[in-house]
Each structure stands twice: as C-alpha cells, then as structure tokens.
PDB file of N, CA and C in Angstrom:
ATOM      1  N   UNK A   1      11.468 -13.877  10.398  1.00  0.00           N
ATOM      2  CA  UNK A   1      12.596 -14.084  11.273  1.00  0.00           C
ATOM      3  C   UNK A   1      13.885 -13.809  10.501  1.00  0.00           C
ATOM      4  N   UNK A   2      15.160 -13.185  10.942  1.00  0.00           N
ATOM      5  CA  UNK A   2      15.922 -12.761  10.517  1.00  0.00           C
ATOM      6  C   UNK A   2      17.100 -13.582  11.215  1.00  0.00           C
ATOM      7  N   UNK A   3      17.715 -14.370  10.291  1.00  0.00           N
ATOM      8  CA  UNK A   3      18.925 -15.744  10.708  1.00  0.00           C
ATOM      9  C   UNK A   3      20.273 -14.610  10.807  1.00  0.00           C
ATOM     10  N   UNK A   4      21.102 -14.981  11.949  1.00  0.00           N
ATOM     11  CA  UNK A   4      22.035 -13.795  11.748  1.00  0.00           C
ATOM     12  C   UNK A   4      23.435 -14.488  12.202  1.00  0.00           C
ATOM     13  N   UNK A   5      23.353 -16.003  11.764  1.00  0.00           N
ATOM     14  CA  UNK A   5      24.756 -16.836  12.308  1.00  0.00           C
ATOM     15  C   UNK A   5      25.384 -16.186  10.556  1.00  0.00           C
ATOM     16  N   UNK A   6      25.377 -15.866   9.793  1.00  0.00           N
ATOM     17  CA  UNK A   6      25.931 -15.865   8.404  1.00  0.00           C
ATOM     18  C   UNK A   6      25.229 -14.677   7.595  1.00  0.00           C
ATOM     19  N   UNK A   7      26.128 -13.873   7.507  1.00  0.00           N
ATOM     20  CA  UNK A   7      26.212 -12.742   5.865  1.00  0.00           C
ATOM     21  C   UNK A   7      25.174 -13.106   4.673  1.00  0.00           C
ATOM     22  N   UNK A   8      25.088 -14.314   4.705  1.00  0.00           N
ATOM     23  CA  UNK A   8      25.237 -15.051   3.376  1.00  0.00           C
ATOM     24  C   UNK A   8      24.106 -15.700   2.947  1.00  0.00           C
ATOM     25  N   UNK A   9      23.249 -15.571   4.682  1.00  0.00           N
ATOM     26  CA  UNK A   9      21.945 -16.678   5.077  1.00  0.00           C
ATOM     27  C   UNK A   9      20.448 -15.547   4.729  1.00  0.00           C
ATOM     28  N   UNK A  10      20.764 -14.471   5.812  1.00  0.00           N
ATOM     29  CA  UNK A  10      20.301 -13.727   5.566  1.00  0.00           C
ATOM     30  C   UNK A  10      19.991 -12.682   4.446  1.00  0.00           C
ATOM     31  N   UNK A  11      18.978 -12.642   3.537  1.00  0.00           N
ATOM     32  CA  UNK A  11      18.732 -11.737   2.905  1.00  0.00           C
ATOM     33  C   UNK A  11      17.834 -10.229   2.992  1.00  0.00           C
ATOM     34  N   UNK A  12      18.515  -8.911   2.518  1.00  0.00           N
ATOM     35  CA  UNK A  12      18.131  -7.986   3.262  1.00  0.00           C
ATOM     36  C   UNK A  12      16.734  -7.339   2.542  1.00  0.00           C
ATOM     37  N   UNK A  13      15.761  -6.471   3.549  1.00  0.00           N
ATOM     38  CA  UNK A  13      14.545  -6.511   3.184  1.00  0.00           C
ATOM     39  C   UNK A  13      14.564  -5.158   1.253  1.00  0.00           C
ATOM     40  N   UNK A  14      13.382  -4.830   1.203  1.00  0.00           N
ATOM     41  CA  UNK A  14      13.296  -3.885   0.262  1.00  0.00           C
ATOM     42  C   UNK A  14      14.073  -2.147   1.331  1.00  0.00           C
ATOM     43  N   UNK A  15      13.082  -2.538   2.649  1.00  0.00           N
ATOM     44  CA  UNK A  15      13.143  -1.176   3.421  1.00  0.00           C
ATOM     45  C   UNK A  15      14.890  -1.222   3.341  1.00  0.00           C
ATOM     46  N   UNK A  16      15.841  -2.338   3.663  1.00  0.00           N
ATOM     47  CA  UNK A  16      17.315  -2.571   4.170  1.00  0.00           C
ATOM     48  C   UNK A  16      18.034  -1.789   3.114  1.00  0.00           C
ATOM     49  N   UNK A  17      17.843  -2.637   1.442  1.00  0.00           N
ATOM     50  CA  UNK A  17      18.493  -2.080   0.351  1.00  0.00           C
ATOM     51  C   UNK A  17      18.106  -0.656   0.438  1.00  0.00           C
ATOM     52  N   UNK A  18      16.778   0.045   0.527  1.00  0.00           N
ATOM     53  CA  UNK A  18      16.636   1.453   0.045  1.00  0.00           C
ATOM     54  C   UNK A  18      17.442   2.087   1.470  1.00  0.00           C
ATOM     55  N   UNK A  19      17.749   1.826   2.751  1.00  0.00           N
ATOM     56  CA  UNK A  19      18.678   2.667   3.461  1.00  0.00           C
ATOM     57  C   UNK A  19      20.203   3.011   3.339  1.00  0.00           C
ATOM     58  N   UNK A  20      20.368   1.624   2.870  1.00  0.00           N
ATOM     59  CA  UNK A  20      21.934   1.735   2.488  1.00  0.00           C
ATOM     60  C   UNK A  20      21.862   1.814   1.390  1.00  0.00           C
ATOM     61  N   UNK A  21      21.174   2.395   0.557  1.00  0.00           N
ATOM     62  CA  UNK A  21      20.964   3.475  -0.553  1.00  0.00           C
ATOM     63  C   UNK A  21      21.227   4.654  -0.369  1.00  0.00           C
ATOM     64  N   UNK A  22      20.358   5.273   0.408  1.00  0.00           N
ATOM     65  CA  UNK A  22      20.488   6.423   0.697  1.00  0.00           C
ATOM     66  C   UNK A  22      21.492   6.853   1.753  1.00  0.00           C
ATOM     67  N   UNK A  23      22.262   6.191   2.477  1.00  0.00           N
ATOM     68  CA  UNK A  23      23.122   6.019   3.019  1.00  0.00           C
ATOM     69  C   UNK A  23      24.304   7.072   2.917  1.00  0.00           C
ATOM     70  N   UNK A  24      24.742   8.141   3.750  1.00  0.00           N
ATOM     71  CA  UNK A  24      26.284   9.167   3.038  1.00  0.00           C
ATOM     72  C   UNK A  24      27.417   8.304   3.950  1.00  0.00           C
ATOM     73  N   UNK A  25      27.997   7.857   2.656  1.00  0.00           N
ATOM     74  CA  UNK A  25      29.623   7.262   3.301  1.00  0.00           C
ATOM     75  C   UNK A  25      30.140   8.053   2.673  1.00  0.00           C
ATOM     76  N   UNK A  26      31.947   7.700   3.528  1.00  0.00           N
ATOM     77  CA  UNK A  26      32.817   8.736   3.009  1.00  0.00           C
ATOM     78  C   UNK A  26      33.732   7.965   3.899  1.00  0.00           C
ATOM     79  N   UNK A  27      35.488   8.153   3.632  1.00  0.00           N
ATOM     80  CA  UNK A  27      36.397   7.742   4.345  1.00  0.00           C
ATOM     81  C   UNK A  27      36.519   7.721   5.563  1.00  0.00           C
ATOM     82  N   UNK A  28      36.021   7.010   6.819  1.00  0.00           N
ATOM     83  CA  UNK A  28      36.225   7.426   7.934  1.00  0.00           C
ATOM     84  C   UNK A  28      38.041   8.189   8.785  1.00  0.00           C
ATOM     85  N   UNK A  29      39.233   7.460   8.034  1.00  0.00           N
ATOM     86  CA  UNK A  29      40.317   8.018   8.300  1.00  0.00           C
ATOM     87  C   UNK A  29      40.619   8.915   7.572  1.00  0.00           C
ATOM     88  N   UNK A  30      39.971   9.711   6.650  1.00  0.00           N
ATOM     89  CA  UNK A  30      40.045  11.321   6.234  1.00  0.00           C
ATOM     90  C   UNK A  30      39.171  12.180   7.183  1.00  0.00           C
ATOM     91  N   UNK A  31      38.137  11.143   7.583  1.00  0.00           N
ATOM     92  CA  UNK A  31      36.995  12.290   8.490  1.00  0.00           C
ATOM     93  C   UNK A  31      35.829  12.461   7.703  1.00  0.00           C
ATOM     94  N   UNK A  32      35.418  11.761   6.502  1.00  0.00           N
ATOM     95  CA  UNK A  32      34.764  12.231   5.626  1.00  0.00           C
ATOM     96  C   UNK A  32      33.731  11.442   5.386  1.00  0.00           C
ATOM     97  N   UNK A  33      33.316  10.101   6.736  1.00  0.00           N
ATOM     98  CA  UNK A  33      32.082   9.507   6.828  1.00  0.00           C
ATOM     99  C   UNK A  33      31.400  10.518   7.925  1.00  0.00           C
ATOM    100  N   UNK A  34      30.579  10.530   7.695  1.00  0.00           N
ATOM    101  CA  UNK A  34      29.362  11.603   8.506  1.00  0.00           C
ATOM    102  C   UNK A  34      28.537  10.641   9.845  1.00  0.00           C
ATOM    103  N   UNK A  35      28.562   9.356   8.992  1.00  0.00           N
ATOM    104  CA  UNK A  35      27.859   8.631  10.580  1.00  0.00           C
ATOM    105  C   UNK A  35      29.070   8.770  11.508  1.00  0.00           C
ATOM    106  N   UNK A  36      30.468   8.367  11.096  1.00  0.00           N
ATOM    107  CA  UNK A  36      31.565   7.745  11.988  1.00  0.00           C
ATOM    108  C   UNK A  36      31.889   8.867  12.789  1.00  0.00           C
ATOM    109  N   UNK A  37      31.863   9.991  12.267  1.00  0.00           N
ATOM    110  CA  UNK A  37      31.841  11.298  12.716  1.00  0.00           C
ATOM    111  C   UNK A  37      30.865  11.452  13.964  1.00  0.00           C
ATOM    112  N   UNK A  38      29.837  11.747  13.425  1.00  0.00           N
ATOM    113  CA  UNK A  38      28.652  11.714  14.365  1.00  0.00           C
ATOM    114  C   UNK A  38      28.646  10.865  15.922  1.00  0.00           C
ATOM    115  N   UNK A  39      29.288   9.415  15.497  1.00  0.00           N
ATOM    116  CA  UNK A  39      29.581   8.712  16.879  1.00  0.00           C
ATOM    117  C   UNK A  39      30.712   8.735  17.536  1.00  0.00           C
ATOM    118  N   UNK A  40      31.612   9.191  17.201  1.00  0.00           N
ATOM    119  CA  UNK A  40      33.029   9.896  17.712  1.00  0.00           C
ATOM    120  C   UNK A  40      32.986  10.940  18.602  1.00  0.00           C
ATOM    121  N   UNK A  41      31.564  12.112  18.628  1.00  0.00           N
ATOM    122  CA  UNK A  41      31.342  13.071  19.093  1.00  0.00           C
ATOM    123  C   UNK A  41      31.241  12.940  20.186  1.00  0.00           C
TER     124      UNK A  41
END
C-alpha cells in the first residue's frame, strides 16, 4: 500500500528510483523539458 497524505511517509519503490533516473529533464521555461513539451502539444 502506498500512503500518499505526506512526501515524507511514503518511500519510493526500486522500479520509482530507476524511472526518475532515467528520466530527460530540462528547463520547462526555456522549452527544454521534453515531457512538459510533449503535454503542451
């Protein structure tokens, strides 16, 4: 079960850390995140 009143409660799985690993960020107010991009479209 995954507690989601608190940041702080919840700890994230192995699968969680390795996505936002691999994850491409980038500035969204330069244009230069690729998800933020993607949902703007």
């Amino acid at each position: 079960m995954i507690d989601l009143r608190s940041d702080t409660i919840t700890k994230p799985t192995r699968g969680m850390l390795e996505t936002m690993f691999k994850a491409e960020v980038g500035d969204d107010v330069y244009g230069e995140d690729p998800t933020t991009n993607y949902l703007e479209e």
